[in-house]
C-alpha atoms as a PDB file:
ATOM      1  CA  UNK A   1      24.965-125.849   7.305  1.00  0.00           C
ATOM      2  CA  UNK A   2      20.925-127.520   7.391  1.00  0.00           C
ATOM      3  CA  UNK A   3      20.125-128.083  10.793  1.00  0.00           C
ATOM      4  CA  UNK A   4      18.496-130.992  11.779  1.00  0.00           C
ATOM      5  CA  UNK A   5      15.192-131.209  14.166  1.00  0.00           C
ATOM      6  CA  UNK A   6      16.856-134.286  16.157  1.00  0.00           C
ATOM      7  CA  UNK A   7      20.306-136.389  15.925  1.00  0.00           C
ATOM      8  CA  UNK A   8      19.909-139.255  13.799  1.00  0.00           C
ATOM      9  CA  UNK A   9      19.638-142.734  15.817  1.00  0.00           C
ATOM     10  CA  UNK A  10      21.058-145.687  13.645  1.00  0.00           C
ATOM     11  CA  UNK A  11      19.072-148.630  14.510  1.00  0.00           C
ATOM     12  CA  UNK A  12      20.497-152.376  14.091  1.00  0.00           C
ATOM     13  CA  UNK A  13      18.793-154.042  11.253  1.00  0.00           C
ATOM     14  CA  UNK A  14      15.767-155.956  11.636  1.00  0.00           C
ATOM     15  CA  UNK A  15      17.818-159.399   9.879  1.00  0.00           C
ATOM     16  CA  UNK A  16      19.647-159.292  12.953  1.00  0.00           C
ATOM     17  CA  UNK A  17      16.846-161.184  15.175  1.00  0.00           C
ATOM     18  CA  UNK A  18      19.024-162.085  17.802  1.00  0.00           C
ATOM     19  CA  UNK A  19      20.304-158.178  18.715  1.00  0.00           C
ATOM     20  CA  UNK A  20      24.090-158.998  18.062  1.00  0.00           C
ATOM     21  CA  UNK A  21      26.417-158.326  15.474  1.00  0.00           C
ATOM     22  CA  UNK A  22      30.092-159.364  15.981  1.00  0.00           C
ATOM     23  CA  UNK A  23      32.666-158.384  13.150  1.00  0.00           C
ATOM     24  CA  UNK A  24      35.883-157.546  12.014  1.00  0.00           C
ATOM     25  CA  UNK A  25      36.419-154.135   9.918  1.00  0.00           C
ATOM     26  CA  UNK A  26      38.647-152.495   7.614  1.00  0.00           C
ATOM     27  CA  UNK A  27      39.184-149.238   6.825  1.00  0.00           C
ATOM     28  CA  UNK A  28      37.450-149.856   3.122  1.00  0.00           C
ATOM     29  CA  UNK A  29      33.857-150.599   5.277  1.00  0.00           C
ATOM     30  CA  UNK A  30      34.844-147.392   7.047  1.00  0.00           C
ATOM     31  CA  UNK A  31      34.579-145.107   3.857  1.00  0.00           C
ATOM     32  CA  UNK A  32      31.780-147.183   2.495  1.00  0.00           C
ATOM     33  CA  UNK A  33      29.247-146.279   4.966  1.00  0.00           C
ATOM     34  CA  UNK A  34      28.917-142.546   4.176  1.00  0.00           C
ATOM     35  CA  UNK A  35      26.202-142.066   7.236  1.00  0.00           C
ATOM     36  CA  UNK A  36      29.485-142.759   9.644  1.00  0.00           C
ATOM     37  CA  UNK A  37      30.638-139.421   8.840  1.00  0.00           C
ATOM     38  CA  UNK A  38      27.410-137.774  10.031  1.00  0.00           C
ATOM     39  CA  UNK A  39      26.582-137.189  13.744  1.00  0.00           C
ATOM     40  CA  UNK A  40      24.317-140.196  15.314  1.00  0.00           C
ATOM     41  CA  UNK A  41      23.562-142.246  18.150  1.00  0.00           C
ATOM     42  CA  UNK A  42      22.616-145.527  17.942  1.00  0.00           C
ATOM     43  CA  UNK A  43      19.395-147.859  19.726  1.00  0.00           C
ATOM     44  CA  UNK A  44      22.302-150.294  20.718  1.00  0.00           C
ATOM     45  CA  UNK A  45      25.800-150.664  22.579  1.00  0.00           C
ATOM     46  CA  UNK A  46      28.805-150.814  20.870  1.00  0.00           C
ATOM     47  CA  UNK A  47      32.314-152.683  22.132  1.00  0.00           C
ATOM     48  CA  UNK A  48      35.517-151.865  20.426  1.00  0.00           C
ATOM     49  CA  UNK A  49      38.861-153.632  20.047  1.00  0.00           C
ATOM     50  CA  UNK A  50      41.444-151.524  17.240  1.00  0.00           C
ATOM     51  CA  UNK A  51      44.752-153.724  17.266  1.00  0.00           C
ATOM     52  CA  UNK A  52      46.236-151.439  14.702  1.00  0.00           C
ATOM     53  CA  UNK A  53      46.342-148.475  12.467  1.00  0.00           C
ATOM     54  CA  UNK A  54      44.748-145.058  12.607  1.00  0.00           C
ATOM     55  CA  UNK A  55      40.939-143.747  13.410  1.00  0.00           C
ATOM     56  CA  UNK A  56      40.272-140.260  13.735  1.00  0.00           C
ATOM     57  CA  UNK A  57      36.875-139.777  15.452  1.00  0.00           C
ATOM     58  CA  UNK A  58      34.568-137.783  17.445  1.00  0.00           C
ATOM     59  CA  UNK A  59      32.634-138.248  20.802  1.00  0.00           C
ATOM     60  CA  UNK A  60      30.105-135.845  22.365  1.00  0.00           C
ATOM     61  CA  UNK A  61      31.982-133.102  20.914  1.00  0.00           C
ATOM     62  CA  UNK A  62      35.912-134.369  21.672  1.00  0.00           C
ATOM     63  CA  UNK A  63      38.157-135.443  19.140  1.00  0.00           C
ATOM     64  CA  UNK A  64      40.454-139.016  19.557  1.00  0.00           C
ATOM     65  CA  UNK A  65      42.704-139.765  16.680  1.00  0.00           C
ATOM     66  CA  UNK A  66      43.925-142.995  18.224  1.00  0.00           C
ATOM     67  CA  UNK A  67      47.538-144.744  16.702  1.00  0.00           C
ATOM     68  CA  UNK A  68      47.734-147.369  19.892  1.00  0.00           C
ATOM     69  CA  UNK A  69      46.492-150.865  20.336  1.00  0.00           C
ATOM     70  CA  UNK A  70      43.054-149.490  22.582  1.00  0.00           C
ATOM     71  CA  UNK A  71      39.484-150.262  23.491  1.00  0.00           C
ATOM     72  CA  UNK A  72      35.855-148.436  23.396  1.00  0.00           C
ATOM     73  CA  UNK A  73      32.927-148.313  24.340  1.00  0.00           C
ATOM     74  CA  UNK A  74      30.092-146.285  22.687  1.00  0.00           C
ATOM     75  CA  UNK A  75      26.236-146.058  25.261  1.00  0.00           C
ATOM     76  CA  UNK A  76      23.150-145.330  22.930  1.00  0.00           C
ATOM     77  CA  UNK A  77      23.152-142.297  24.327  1.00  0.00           C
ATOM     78  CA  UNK A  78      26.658-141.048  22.791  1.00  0.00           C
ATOM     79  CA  UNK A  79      26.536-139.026  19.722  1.00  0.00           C
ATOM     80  CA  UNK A  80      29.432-139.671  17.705  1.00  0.00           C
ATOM     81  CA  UNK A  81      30.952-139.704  14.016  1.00  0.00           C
ATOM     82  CA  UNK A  82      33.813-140.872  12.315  1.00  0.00           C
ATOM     83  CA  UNK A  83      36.727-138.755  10.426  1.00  0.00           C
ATOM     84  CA  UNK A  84      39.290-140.976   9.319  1.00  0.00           C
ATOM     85  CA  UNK A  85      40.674-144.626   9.278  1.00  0.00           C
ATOM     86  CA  UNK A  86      44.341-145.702   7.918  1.00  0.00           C
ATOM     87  CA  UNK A  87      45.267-148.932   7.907  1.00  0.00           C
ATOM     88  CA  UNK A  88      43.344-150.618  10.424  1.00  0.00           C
ATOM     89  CA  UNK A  89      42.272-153.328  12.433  1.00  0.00           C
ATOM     90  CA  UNK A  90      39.153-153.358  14.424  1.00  0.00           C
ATOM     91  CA  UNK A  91      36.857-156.124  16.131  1.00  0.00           C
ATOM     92  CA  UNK A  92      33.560-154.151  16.620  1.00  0.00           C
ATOM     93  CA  UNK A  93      30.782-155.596  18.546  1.00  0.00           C
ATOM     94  CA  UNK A  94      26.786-154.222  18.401  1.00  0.00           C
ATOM     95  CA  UNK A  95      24.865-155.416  20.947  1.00  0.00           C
ATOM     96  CA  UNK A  96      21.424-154.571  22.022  1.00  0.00           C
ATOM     97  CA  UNK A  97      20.883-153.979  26.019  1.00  0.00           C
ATOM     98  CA  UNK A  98      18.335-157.257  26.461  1.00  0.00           C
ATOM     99  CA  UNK A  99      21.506-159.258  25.719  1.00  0.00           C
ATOM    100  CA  UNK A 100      23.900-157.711  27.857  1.00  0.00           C
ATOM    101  CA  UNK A 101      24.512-159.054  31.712  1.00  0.00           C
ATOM    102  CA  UNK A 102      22.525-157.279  34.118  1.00  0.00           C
ATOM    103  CA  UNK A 103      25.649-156.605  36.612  1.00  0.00           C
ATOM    104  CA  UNK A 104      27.518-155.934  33.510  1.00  0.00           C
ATOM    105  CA  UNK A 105      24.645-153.309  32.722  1.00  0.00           C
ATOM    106  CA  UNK A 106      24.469-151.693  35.717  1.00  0.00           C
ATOM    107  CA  UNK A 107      28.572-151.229  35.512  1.00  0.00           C
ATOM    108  CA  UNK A 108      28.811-149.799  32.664  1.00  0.00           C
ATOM    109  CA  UNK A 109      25.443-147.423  33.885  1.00  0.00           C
ATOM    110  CA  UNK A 110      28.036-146.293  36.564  1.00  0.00           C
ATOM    111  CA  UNK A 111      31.001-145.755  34.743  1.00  0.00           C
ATOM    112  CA  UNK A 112      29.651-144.182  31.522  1.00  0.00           C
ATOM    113  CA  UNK A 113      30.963-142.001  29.434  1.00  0.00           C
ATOM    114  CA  UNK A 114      34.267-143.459  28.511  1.00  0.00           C
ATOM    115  CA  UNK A 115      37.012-142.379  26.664  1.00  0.00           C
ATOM    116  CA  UNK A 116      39.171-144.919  24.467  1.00  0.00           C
ATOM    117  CA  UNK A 117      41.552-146.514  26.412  1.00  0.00           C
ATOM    118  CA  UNK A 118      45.139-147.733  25.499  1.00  0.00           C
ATOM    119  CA  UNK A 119      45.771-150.937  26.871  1.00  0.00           C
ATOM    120  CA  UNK A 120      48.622-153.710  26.994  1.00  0.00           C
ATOM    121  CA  UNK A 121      49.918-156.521  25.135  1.00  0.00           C
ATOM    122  CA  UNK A 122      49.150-158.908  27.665  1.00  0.00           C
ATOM    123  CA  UNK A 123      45.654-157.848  28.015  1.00  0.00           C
ATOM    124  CA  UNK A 124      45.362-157.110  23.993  1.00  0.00           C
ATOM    125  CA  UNK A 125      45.886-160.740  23.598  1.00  0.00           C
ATOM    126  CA  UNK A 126      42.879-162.417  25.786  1.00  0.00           C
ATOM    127  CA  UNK A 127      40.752-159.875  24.501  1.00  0.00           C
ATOM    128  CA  UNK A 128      41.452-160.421  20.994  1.00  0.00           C
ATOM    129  CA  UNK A 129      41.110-164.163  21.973  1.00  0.00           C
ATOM    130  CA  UNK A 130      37.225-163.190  23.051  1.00  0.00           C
ATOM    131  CA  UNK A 131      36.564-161.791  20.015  1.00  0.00           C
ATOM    132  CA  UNK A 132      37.885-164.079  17.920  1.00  0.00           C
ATOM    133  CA  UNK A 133      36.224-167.070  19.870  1.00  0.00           C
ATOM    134  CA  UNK A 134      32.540-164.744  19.578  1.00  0.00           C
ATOM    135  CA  UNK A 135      32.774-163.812  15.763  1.00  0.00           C
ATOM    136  CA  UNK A 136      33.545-167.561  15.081  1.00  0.00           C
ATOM    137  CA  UNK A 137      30.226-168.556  17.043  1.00  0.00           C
ATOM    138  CA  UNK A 138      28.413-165.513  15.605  1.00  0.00           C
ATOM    139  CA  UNK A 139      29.248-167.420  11.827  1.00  0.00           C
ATOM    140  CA  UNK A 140      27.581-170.821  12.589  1.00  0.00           C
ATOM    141  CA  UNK A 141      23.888-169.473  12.644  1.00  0.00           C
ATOM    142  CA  UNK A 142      22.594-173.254  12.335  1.00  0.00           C
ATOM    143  CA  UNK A 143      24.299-174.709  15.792  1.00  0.00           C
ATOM    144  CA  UNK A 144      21.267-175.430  17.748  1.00  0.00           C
ATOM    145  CA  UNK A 145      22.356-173.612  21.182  1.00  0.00           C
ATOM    146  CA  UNK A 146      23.104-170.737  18.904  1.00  0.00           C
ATOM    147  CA  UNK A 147      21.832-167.772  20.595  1.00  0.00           C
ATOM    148  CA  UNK A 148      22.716-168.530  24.233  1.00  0.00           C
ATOM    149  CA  UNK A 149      26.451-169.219  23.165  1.00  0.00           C
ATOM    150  CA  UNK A 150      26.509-166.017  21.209  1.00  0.00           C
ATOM    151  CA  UNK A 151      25.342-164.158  24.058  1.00  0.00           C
ATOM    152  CA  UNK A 152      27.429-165.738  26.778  1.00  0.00           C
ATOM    153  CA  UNK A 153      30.548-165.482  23.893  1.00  0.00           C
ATOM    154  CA  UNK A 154      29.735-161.892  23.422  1.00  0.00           C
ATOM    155  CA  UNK A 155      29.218-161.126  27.456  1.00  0.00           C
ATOM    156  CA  UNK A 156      32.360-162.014  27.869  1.00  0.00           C
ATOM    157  CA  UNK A 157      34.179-159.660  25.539  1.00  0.00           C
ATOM    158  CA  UNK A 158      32.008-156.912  27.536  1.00  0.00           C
ATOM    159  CA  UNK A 159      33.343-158.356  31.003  1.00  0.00           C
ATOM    160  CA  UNK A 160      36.826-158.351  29.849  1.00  0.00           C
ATOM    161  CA  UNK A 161      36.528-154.680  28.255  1.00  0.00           C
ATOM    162  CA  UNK A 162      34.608-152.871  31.700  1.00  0.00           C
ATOM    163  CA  UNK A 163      37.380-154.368  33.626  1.00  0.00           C
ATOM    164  CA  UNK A 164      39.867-152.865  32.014  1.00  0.00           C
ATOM    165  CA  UNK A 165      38.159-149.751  32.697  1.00  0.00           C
ATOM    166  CA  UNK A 166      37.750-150.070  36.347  1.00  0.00           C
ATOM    167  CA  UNK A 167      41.228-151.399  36.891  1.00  0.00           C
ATOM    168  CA  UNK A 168      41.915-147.371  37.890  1.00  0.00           C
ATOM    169  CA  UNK A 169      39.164-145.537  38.416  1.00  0.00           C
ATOM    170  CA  UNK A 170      40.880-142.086  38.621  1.00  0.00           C
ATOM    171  CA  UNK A 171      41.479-142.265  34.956  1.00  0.00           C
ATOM    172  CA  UNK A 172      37.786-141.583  34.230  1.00  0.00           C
ATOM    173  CA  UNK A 173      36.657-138.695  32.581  1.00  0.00           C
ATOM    174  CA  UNK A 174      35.217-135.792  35.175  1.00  0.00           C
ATOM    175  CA  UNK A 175      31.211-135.621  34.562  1.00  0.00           C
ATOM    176  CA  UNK A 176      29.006-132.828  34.409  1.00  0.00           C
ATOM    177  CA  UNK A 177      26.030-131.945  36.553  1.00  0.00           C
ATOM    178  CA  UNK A 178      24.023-132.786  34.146  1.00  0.00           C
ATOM    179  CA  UNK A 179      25.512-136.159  33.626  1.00  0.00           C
ATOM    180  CA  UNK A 180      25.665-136.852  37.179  1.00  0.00           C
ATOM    181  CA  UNK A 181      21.898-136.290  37.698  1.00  0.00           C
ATOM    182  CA  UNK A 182      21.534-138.106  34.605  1.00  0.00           C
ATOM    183  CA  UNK A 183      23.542-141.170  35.954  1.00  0.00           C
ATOM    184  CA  UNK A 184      21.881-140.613  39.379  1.00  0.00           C
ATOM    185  CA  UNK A 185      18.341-141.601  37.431  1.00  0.00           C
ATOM    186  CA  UNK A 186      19.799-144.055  35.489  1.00  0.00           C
ATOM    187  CA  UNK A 187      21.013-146.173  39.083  1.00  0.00           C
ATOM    188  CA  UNK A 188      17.222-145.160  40.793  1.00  0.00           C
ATOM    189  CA  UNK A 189      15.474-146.514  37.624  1.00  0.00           C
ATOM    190  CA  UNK A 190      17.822-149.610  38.192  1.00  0.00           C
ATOM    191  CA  UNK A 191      16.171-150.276  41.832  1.00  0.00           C
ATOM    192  CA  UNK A 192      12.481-148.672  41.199  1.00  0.00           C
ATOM    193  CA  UNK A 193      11.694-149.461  37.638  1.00  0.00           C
ATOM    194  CA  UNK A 194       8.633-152.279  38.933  1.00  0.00           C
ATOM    195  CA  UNK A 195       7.288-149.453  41.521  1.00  0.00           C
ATOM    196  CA  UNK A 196       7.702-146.204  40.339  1.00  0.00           C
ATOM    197  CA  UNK A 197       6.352-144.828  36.586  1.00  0.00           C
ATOM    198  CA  UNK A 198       6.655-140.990  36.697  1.00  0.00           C
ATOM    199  CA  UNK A 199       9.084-139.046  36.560  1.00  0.00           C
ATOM    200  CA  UNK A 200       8.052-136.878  39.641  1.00  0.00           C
ATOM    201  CA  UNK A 201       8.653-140.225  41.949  1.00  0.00           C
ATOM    202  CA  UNK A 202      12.319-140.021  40.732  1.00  0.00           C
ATOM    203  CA  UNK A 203      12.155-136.840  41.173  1.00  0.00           C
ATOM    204  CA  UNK A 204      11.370-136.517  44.880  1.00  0.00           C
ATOM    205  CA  UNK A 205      13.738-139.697  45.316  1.00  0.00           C
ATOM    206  CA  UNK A 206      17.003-137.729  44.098  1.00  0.00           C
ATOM    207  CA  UNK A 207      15.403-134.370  45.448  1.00  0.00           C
ATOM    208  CA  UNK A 208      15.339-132.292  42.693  1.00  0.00           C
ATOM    209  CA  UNK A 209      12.114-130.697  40.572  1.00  0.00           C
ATOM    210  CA  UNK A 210      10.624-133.169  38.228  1.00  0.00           C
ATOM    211  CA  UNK A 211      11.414-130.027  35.179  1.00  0.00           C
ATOM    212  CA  UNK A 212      15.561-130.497  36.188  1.00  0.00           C
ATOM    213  CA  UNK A 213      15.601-134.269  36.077  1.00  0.00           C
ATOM    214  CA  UNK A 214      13.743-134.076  32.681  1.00  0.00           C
ATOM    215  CA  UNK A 215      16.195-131.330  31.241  1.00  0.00           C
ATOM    216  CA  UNK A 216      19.465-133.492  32.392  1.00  0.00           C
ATOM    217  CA  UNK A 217      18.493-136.598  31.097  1.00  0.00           C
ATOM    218  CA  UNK A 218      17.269-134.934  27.841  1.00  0.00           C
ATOM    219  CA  UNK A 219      20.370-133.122  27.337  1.00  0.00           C
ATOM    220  CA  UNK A 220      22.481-136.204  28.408  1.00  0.00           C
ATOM    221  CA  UNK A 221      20.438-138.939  26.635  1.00  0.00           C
ATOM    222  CA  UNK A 222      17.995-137.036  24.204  1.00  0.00           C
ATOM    223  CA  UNK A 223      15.462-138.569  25.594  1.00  0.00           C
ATOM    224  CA  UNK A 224      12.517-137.460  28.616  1.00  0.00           C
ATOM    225  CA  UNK A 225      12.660-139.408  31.665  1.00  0.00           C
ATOM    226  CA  UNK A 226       9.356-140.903  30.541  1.00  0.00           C
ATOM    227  CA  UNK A 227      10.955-142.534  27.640  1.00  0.00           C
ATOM    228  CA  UNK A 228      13.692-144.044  30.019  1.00  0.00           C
ATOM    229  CA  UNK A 229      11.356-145.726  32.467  1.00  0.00           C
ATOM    230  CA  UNK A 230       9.186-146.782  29.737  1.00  0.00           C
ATOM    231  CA  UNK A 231      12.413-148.279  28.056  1.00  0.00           C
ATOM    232  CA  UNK A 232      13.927-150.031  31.594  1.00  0.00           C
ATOM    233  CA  UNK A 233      10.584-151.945  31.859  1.00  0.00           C
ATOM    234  CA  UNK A 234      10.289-153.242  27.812  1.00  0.00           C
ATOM    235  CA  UNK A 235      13.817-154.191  28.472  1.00  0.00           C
ATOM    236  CA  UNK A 236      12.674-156.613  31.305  1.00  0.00           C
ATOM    237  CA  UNK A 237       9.510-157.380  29.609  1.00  0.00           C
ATOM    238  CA  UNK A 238      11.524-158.816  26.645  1.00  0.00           C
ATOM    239  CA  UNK A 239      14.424-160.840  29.257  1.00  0.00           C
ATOM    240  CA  UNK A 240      11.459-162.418  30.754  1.00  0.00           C
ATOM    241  CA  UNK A 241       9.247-163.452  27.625  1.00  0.00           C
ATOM    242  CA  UNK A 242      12.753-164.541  26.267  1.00  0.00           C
ATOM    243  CA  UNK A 243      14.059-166.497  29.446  1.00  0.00           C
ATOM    244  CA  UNK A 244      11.091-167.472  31.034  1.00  0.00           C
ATOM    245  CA  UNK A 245       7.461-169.334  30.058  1.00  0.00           C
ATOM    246  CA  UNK A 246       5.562-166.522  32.336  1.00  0.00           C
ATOM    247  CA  UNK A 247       2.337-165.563  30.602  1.00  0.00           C
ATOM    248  CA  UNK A 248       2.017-162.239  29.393  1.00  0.00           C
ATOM    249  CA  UNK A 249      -0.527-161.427  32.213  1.00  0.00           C
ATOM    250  CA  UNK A 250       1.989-162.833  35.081  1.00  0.00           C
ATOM    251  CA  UNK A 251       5.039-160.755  33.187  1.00  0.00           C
ATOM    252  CA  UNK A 252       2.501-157.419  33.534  1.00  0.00           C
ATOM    253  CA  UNK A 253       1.827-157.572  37.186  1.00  0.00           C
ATOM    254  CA  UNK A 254       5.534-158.366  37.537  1.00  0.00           C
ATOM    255  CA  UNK A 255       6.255-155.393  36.382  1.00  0.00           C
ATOM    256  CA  UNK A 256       4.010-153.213  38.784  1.00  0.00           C
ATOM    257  CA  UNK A 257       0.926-153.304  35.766  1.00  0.00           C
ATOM    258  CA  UNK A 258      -2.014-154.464  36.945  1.00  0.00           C
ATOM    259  CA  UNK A 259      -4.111-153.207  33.858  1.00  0.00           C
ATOM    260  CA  UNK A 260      -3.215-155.806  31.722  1.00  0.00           C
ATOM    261  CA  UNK A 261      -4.670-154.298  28.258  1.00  0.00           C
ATOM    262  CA  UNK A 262      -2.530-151.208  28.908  1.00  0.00           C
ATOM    263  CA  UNK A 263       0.626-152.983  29.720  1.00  0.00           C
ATOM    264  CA  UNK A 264       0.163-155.104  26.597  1.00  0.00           C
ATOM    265  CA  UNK A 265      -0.766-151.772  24.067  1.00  0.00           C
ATOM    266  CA  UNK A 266       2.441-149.703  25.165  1.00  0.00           C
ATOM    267  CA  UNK A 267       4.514-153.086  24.532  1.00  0.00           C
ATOM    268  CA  UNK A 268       3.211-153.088  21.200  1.00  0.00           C
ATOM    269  CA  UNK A 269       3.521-149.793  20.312  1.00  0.00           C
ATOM    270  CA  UNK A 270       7.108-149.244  22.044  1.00  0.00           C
ATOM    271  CA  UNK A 271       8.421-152.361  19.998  1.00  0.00           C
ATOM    272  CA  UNK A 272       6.160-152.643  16.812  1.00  0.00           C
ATOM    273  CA  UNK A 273       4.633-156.105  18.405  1.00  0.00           C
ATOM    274  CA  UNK A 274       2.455-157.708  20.717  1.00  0.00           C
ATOM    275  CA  UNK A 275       4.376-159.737  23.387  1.00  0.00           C
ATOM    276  CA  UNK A 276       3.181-162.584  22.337  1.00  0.00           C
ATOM    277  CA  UNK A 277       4.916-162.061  18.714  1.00  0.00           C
ATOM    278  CA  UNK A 278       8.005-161.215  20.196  1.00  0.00           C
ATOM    279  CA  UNK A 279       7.996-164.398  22.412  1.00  0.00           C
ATOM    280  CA  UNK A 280       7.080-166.374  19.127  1.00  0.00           C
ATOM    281  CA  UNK A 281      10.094-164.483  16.755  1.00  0.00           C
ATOM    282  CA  UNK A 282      13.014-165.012  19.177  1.00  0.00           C
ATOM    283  CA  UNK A 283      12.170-168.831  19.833  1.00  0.00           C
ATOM    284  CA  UNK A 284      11.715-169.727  16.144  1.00  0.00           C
END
C-alpha cells in the first residue's frame, strides 16, 4: 500500500458561499463519490441523521456498521471513511465552524469524540422535523433573510443532536491522554485566544512543556498548536466582519493585534483574502 505524506482534508466547495450544505442522501451518492472510501478529514463539521438502512464505516480507527435509527457527529479533526451503505436514509448536514453557535461550539469542544448514537422514535421524529424544516430553507437561495434563517434552521438541528448526547454523559467514549490535553487546549484557547498567541503561554497555563502540548494536539488534530490559535482568531475575525460594521483596524486590536498590517497579511494568507473581500463576498 502507497503511503501518503498527510491525510487528505476534503474541503467544502467554494459555490457554497454561505459555509452550509444541508441534504438528503442515498446510498447511490454513497458509491458515487469514490474519495469516501479513502481516509480524510474534512475543514468543516458534519451532523448526521440515518432513519434507515445500513452504513458500514470507520472512525479514528473503529469500525460502526450501524442497522438502527441513530445520529453523528463527525469534528474536522476526525479521520474517517466509508465501507458500505444498503438501503438508506440519511439527512447529512456540512457546516463550517463560523456558522455554528458559540455555546453550541464550545459543547461539542467538550464532549468530542463521539460515537453514533441510537436514539428513539420520539426524539427521531423532532429531529427529522429540523432537518426537514433546514433543507427546505437551504432550497430557496433567493428569500432575502436567506442566510440568517439557514443558519438559525441549521443551529437548531445541532442543538437538538448535542443534547441527545449529553442526556447521559457516562455513555461517552473514555479519552486518551493525548485527547485530554488536546481538549484541555482546545477549552484554554476558548478563554485566551485575544491574549495569548504562542503556544508556550498555553503551555505554562495547563503546565506541561510547550514540545507535549504540540505532540497531543498534532496527533489528535494533525495540526501544531500554532495552527489552532491562528485558526480560533480567523474564526472570530470572520463572525465579526460578518455580524458587525467594525473596521478592519477596530476588529485587529480586538483581537489582541495591535500591528495592523500583520493582522491583515496572516488573514489573507490563512483564508486566500483580504478582510475586506471577505466582508464584501458574504454580504453580496
Amino acid at each position: 500500500m502507497a503511503h501518503r505524506r498527510s491525510i487528505p482534508v476534503r474541503l467544502l466547495p467554494d459555490e457554497f458561499i454561505n459555509g452550509i450544505v444541508i441534504e438528503k442522501i442515498s446510498p447511490d451518492v454513497f458509491y458515487l463519490d469514490e474519495g469516501l472510501g479513502t481516509s480524510h478529514r474534512h475543514d468543516y463539521h458534519m451532523f448526521l441523521l440515518q432513519e434507515m438502512g445500513l452504513t458500514h464505516t470507520e472512525i479514528d480507527f473503529e469500525e460502526y456498521i450501524i442497522r438502527e435509527t441513530s445520529i453523528m457527529y463527525l469534528s474536522p479533526s476526525q479521520v474517517h471513511r466509508g465501507f458500505k451503505a444498503e438501503d438508506m436514509e440519511v439527512y447529512m448536514l456540512i457546516i463550517k465552524s463560523e456558522n455554528i453557535n458559540s455555546d453550541y461550539l464550545k459543547l461539542l469542544q467538550r464532549v468530542s469524540p463521539l460515537r453514533p448514537l441510537a436514539i428513539k422514535l420520539d426524539d427521531l421524529l423532532l429531529i427529522k422535523k429540523a432537518f426537514e424544516i433546514s433543507l427546505q430553507v437551504f432550497e430557496k437561495t433567493r428569500d432575502k433573510l436567506y442566510s440568517t434563517l439557514l443558519r438559525d434552521c441549521c443551529n437548531t438541528v445541532i442543538g437538538l443532536l448535542i443534547s441527545e448526547y449529553i442526556k447521559d454523559e457516562k455513555k461517552l467514549p473514555v479519552i486518551s491522554r493525548f485527547q485530554r490535553v488536546a481538549k484541555a487546549f482546545s477549552l484554554c484557547l476558548e478563554d485566551n485566544y485575544k491574549c495569548c498567541k504562542s503556544p508556550a503561554e498555553y503551555a505554562m497555563q495547563l503546565n506541561i512543556a510547550t514540545s507535549y502540548l504540540n505532540e497531543c494536539v498534532k496527533n489528535v488534530t494533525g495540526f501544531p498548536v500554532s495552527h489552532h490559535i491562528q485558526q480560533r482568531v480567523i474564526l472570530e475575525a470572520k463572525r465579526m466582519l460578518y455580524h458587525s460594521d467594525r473596521s478592519v483596524k477596530e476588529i485587529s486590536i480586538e483581537l489582541g493585534y495591535d500591528d495592523y498590517s500583520y493582522f491583515s497579511r496572516m488573514f489573507k494568507k490563512l483564508t486566500g483574502m483580504t478582510a475586506i473581500d471577505f466582508r464584501y463576498k458574504n454580504h453580496v
